[in-house]
N, C-alpha and C. Protein backbone atom coordinates (compact mmCIF):
# COMPACT_ATOMS: atom_id res chain seq x y z
N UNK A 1 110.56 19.56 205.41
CA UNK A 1 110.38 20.40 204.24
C UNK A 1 110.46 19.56 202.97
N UNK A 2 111.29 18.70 202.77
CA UNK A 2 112.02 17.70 201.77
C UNK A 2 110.50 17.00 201.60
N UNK A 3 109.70 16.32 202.58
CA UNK A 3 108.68 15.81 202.72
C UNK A 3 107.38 16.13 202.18
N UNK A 4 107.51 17.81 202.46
CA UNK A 4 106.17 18.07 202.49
C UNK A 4 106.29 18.62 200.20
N UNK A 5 107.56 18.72 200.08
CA UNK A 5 108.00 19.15 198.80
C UNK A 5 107.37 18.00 197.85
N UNK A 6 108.22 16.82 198.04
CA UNK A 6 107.70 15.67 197.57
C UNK A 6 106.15 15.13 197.94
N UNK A 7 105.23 15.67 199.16
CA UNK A 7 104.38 15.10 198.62
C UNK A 7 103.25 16.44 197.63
N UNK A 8 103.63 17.53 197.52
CA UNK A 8 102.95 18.21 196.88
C UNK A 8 103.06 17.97 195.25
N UNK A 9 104.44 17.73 194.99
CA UNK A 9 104.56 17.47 193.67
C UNK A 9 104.09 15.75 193.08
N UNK A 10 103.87 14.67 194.24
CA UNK A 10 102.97 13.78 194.31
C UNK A 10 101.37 14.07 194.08
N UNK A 11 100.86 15.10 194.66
CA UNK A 11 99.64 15.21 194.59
C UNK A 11 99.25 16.34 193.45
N UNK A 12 100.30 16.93 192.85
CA UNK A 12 100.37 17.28 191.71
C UNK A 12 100.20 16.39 190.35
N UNK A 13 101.29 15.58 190.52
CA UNK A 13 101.53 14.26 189.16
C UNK A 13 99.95 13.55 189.40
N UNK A 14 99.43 13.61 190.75
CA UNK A 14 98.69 12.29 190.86
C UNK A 14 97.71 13.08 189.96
N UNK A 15 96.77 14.23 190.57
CA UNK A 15 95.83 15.31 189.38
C UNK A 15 95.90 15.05 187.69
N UNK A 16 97.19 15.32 187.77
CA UNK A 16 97.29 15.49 185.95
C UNK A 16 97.20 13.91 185.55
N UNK A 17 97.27 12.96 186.49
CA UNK A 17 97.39 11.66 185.93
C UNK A 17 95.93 11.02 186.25
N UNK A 18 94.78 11.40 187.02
CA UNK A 18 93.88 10.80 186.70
C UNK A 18 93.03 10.66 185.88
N UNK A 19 92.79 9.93 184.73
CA UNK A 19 92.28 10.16 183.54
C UNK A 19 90.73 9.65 183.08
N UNK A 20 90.23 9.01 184.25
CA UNK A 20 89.10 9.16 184.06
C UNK A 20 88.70 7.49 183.46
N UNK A 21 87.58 7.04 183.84
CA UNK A 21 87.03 6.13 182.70
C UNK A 21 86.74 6.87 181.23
N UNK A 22 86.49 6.10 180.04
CA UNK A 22 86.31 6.60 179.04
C UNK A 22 85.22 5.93 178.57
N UNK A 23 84.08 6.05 178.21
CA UNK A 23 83.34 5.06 177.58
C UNK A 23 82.61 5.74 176.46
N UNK A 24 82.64 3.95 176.03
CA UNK A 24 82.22 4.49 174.00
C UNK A 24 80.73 3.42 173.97
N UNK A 25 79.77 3.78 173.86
CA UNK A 25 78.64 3.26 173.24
C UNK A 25 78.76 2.93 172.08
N UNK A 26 78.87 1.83 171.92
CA UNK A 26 78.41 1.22 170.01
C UNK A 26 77.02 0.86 169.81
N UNK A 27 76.70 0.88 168.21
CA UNK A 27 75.57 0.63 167.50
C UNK A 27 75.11 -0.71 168.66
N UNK A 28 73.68 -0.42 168.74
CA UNK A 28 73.13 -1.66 169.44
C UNK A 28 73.08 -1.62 170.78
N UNK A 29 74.17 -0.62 171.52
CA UNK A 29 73.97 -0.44 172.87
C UNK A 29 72.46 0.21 173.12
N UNK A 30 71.86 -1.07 174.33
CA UNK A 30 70.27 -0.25 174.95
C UNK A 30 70.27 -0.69 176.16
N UNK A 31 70.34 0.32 176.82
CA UNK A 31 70.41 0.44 178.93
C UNK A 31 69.31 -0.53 179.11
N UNK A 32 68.90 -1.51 179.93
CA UNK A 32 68.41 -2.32 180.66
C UNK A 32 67.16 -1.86 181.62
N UNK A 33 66.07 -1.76 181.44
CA UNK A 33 65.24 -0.91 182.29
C UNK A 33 64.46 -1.73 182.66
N UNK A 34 64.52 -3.11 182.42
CA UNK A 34 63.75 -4.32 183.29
C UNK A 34 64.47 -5.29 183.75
N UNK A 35 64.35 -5.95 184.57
CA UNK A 35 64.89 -7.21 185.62
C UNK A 35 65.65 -8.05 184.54
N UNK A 36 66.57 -8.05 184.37
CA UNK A 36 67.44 -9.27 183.77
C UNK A 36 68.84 -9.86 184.37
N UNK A 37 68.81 -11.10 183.56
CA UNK A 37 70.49 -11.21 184.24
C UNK A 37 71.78 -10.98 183.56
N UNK A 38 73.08 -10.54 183.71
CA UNK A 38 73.98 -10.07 182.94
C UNK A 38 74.71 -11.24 183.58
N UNK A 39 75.56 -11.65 183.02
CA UNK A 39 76.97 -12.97 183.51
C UNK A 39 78.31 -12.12 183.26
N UNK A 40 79.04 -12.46 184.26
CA UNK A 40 80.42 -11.57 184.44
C UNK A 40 81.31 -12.81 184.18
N UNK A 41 82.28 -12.68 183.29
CA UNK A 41 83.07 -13.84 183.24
C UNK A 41 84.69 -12.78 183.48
N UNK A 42 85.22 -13.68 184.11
CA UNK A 42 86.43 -13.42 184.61
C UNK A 42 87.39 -12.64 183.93
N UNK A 43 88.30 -11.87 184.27
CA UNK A 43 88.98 -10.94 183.51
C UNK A 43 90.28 -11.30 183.20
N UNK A 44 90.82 -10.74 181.83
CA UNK A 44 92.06 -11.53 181.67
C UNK A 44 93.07 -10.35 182.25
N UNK A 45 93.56 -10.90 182.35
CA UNK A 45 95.42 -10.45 183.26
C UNK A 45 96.29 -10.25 181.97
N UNK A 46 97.11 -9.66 182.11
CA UNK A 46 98.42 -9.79 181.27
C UNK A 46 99.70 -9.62 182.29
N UNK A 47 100.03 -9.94 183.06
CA UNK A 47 101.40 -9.46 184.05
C UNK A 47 101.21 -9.03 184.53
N UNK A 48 99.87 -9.12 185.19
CA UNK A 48 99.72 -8.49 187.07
C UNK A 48 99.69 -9.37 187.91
N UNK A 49 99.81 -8.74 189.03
CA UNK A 49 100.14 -9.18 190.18
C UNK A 49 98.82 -9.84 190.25
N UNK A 50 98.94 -11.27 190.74
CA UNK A 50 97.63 -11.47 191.88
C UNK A 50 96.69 -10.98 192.88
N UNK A 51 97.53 -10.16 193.58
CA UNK A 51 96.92 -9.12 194.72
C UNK A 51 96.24 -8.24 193.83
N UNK A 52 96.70 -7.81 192.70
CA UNK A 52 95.65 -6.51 192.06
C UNK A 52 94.79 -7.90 191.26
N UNK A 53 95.41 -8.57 190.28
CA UNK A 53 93.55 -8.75 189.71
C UNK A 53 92.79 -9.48 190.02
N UNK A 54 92.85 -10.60 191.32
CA UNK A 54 91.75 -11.03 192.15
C UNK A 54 91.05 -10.39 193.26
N UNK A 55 92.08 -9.47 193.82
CA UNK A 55 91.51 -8.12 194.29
C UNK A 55 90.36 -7.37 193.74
N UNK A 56 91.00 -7.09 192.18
CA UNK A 56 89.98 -6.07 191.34
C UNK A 56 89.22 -6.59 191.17
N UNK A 57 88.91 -7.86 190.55
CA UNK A 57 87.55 -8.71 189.97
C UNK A 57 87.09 -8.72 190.85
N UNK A 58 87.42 -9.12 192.37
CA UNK A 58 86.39 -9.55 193.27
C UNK A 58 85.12 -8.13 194.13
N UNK A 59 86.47 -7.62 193.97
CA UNK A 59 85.53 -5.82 194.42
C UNK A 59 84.69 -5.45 193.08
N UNK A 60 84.89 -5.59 191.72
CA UNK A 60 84.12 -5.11 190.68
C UNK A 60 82.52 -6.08 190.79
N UNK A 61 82.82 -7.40 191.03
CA UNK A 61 81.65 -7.85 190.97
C UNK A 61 81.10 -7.90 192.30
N UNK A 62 81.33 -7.04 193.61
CA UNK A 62 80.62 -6.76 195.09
C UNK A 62 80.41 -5.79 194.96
N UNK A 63 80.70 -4.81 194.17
CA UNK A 63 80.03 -3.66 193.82
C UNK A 63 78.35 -3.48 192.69
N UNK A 64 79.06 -4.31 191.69
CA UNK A 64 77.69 -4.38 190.85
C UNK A 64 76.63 -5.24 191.41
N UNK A 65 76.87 -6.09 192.71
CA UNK A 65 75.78 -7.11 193.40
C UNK A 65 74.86 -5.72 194.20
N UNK A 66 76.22 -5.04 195.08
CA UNK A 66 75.59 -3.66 195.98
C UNK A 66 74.76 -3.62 195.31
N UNK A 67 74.67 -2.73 193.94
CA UNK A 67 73.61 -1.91 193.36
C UNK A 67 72.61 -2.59 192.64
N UNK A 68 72.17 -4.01 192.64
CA UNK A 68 71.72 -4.74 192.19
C UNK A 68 70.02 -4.69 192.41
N UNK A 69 70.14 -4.31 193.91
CA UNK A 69 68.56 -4.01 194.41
C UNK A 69 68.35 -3.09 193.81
N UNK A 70 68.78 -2.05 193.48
CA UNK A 70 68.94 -0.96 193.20
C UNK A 70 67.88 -0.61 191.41
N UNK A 71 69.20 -1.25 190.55
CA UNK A 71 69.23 -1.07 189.21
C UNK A 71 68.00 -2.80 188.43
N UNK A 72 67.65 -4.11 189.40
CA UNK A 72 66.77 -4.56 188.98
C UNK A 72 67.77 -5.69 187.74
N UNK A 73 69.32 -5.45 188.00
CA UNK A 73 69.99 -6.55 187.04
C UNK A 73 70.31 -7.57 188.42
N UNK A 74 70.49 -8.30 187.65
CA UNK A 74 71.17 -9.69 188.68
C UNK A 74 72.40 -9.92 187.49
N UNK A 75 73.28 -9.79 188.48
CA UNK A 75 75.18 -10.50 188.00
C UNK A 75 75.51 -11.49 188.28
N UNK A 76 75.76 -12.58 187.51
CA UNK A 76 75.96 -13.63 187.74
C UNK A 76 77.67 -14.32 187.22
N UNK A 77 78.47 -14.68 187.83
CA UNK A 77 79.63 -14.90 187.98
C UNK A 77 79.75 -16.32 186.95
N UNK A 78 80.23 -16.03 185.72
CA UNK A 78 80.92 -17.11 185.02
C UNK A 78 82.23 -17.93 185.88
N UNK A 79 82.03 -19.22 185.80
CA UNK A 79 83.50 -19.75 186.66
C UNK A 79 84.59 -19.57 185.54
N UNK A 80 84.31 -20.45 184.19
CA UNK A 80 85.26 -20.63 183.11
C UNK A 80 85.40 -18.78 182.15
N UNK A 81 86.86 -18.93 181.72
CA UNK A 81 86.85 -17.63 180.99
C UNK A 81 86.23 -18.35 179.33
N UNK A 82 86.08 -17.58 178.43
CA UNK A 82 85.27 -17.20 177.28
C UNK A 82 85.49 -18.73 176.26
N UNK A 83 87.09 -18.72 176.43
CA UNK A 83 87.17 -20.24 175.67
C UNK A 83 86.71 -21.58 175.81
N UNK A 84 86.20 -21.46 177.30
CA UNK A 84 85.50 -23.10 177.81
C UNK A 84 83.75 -22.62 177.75
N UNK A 85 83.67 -21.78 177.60
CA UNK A 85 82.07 -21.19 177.74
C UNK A 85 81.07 -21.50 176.02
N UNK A 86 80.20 -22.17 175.83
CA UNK A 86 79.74 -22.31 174.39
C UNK A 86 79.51 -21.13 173.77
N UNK A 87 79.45 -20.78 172.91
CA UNK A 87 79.49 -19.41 171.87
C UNK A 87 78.14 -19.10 171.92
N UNK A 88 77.37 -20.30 171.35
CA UNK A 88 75.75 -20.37 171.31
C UNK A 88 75.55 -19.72 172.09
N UNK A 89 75.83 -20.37 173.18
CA UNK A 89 74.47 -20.12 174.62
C UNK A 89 75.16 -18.76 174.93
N UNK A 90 76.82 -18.01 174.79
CA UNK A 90 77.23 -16.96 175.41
C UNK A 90 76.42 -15.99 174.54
N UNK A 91 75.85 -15.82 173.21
CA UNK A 91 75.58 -15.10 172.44
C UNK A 91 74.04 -14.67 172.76
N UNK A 92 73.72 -15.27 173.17
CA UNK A 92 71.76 -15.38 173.80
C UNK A 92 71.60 -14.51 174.99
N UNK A 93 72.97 -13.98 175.65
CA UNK A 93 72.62 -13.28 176.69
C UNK A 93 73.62 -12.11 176.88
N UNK A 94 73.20 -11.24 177.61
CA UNK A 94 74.24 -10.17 177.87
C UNK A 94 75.27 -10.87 178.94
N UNK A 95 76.77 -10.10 178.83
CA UNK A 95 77.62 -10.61 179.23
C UNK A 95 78.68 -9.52 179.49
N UNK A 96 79.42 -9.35 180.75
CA UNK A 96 80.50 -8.63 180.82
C UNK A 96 81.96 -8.97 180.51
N UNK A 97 82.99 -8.49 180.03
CA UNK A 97 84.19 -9.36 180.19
C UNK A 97 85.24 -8.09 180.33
N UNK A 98 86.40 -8.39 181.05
CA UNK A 98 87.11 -7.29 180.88
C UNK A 98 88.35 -7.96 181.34
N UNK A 99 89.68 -7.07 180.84
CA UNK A 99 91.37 -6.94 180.77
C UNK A 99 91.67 -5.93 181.90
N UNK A 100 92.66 -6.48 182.44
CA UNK A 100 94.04 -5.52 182.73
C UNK A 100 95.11 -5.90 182.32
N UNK A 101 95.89 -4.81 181.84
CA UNK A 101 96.85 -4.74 180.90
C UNK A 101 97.97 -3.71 181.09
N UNK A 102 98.69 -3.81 180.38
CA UNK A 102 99.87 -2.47 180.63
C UNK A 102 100.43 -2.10 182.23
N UNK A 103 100.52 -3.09 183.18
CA UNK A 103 100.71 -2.76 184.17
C UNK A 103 102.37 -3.06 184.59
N UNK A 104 102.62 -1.51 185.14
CA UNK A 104 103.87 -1.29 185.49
C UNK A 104 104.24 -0.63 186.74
N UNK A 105 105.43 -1.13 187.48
CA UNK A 105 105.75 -0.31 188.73
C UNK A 105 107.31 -0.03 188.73
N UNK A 106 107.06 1.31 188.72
CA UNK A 106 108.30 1.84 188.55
C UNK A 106 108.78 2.90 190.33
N UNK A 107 109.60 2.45 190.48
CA UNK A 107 110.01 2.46 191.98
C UNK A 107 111.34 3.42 191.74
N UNK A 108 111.36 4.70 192.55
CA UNK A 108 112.35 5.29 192.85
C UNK A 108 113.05 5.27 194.38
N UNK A 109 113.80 6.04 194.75
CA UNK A 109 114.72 6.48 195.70
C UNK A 109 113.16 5.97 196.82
N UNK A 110 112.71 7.42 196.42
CA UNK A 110 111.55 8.23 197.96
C UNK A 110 110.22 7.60 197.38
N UNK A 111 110.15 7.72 196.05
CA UNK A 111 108.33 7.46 195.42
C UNK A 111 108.13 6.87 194.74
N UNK A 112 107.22 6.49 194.13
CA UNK A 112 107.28 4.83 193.13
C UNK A 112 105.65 5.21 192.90
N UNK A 113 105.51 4.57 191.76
CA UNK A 113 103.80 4.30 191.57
C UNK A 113 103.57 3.57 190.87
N UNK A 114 102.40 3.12 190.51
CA UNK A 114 102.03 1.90 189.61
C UNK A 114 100.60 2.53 188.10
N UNK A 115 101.30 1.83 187.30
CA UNK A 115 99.88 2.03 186.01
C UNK A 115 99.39 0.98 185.31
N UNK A 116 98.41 1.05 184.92
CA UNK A 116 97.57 -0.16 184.37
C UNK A 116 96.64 0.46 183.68
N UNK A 117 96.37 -0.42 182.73
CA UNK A 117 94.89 0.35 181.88
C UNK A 117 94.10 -1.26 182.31
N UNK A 118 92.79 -0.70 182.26
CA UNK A 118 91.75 -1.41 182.02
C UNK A 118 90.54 -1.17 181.14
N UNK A 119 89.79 -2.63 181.12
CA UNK A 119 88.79 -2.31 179.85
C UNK A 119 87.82 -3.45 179.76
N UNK A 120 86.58 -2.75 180.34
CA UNK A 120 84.95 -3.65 180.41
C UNK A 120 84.74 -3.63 179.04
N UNK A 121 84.01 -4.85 178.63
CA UNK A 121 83.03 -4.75 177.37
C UNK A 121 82.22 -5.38 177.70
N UNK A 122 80.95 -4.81 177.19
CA UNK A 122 79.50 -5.24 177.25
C UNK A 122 78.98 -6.01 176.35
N UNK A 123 78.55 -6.86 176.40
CA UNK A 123 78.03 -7.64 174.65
C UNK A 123 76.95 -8.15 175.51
N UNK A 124 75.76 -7.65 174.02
CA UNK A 124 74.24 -7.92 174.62
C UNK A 124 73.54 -8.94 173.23
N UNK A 125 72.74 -9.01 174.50
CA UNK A 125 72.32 -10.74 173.15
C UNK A 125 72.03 -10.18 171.87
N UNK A 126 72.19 -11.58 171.20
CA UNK A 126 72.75 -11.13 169.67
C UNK A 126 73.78 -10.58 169.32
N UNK A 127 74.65 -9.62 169.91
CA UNK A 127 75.29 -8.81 169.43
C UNK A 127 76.94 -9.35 169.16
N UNK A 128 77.28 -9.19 168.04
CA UNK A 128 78.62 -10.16 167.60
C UNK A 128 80.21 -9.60 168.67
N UNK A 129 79.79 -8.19 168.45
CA UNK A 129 81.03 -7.31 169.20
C UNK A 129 80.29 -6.44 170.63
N UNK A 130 81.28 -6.15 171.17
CA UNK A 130 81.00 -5.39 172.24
C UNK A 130 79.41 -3.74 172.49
N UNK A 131 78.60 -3.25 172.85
CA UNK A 131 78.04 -3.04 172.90
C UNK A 131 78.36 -1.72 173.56
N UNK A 132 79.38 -1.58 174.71
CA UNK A 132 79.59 -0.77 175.38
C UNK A 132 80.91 -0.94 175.88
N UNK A 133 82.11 -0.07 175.58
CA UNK A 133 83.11 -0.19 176.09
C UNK A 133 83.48 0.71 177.44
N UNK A 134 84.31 0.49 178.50
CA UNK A 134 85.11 0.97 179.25
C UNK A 134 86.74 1.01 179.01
N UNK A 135 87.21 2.09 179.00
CA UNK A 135 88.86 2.27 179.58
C UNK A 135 89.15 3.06 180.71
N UNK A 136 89.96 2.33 181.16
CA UNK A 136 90.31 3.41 182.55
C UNK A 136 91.85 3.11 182.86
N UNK A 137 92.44 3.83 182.08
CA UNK A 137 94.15 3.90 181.92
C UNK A 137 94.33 4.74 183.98
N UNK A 138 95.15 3.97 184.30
CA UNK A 138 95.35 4.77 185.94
C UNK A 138 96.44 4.73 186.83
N UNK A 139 96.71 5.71 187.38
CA UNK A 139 98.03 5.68 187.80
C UNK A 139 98.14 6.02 189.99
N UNK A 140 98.75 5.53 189.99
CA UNK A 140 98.82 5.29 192.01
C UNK A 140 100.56 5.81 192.07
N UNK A 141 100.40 6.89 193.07
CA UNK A 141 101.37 7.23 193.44
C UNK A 141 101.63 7.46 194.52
N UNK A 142 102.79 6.88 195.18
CA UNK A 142 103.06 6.85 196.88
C UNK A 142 104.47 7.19 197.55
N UNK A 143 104.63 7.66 198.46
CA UNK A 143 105.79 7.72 198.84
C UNK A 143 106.07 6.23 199.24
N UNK A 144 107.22 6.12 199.63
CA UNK A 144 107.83 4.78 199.85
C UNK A 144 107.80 4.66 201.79
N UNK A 145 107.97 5.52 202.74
CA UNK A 145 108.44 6.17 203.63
C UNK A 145 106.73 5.73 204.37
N UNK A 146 105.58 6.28 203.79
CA UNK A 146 104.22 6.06 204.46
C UNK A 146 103.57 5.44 203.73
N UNK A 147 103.95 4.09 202.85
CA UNK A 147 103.01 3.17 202.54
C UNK A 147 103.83 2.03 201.38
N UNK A 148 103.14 1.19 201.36
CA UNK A 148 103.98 -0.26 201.05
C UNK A 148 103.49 -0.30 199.72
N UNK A 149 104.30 -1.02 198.68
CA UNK A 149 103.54 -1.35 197.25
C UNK A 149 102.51 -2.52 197.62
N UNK A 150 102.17 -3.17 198.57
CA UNK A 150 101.07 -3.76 198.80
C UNK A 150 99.52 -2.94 199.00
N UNK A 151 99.99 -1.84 199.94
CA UNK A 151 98.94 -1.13 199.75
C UNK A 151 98.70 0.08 198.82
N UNK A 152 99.69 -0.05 198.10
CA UNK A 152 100.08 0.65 196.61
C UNK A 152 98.67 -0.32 195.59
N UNK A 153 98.88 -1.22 195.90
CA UNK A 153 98.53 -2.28 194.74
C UNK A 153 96.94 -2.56 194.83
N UNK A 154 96.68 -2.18 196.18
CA UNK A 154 95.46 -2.24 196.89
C UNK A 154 94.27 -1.18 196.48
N UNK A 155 94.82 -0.24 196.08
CA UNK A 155 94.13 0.83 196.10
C UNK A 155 94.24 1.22 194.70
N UNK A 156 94.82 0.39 193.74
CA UNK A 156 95.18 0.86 192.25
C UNK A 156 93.65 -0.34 192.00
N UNK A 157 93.89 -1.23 192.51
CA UNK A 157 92.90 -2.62 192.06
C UNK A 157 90.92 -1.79 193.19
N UNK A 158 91.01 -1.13 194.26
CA UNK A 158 90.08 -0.71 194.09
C UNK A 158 89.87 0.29 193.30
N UNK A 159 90.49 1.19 192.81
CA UNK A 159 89.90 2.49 192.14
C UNK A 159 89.66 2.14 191.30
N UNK A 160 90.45 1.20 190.86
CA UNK A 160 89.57 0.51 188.99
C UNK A 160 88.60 0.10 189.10
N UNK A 161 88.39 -1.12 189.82
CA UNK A 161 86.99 -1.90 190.23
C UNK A 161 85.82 -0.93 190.65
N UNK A 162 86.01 -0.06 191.27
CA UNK A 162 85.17 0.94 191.82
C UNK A 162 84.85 1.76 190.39
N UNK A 163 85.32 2.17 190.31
CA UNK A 163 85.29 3.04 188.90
C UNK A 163 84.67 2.18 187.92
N UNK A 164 85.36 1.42 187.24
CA UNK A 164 84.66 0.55 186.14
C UNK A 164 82.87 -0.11 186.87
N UNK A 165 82.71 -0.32 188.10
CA UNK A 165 81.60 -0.79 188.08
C UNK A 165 80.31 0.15 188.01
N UNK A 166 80.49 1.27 189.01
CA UNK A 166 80.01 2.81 188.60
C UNK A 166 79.84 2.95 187.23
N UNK A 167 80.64 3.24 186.26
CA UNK A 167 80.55 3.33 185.34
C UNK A 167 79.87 2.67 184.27
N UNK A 168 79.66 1.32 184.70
CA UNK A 168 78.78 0.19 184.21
C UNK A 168 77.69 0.30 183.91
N UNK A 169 77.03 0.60 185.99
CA UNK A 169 75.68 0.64 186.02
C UNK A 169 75.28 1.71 186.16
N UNK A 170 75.85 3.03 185.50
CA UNK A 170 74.77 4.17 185.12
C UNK A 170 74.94 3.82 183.84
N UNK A 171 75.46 3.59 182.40
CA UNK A 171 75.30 2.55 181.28
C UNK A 171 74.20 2.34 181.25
N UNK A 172 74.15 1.10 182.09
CA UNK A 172 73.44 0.29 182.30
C UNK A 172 71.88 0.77 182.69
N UNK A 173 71.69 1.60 183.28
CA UNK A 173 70.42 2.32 183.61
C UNK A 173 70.16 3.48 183.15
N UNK A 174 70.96 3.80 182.03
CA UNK A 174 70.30 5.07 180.74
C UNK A 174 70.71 5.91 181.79
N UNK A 175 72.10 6.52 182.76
CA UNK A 175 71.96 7.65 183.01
C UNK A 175 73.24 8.27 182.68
């Protein structure tokens, strides 16, 4: 009973806590409707775990390859982040870059969960600032009893990646 109590009020908190990507189009944003290439450069961390943001990056950019036949972009994987990359040549082309940030795990008795915000920006050639933003503030909640903060951590780093890349490439294809 104790069980089934706690996980309803789990799958309660989890409802009111999913908040959705958010995205903001700025001046200059224009969806992509012919063959080009976009470059993904690596995402910055602030105090996450390894398991979530090489996890997340690596599922965000096997997702946008998936749909690649699809949508007619090709993603191409920056090795260096933004400071070793020339300004010139980064400015001549569209480019993805994105953060995780705010990430916290707060662990009780029976349940524990984890939050993090994240946040894509789009910058398309020429364009000085971002073009198209993503946020996706998100929260994972688990009992302690049927699942590990590893696979806590697992599933916080796909739903973002999953989410933010979805979110990308309909952007990205005017829908």
């Amino acid at each position: 009973m104790k069980t089934l109590l706690v996980t309803i009020i789990g799958a309660v908190l989890l409802a009111a806590c999913s908040f959705g990507v958010k995205m903001e189009q700025k001046e200059g944003f224009a969806p992509r409707t012919q063959p080009q290439t976009i470059f993904v450069v690596p995402f910055t961390t602030i105090m996450v775990p390894a398991e979530v943001s090489d996890g997340l990056f690596d599922r965000f950019v096997d997702n946008l390859n998936a749909v690649q036949a699809q949508d007619g972009l090709e993603y191409v994987i920056l090795k260096q982040g933004l400071d070793a990359i020339d300004a010139k040549w980064l400015k001549k082309r569209d480019y993805v870059t994105g953060e995780v940030f705010a990430y916290v795990e707060e662990v009780g008795s029976s349940t524990a969960s984890i939050r993090a915000k994240s946040r894509i920006s789009l910058f398309q050639a020429g364009q000085a600032s971002p073009t198209l933003q993503l946020d996706y503030p998100v929260e994972i909640f688990y009992e302690k009893d049927y699942s590990t903060l590893d696979d806590a951590r697992h599933k916080l780093a796909n739903k973002v990646s999953d989410s933010m890349a979805q979110k990308l490439s309909e952007a990205l294809a005017g829908s």
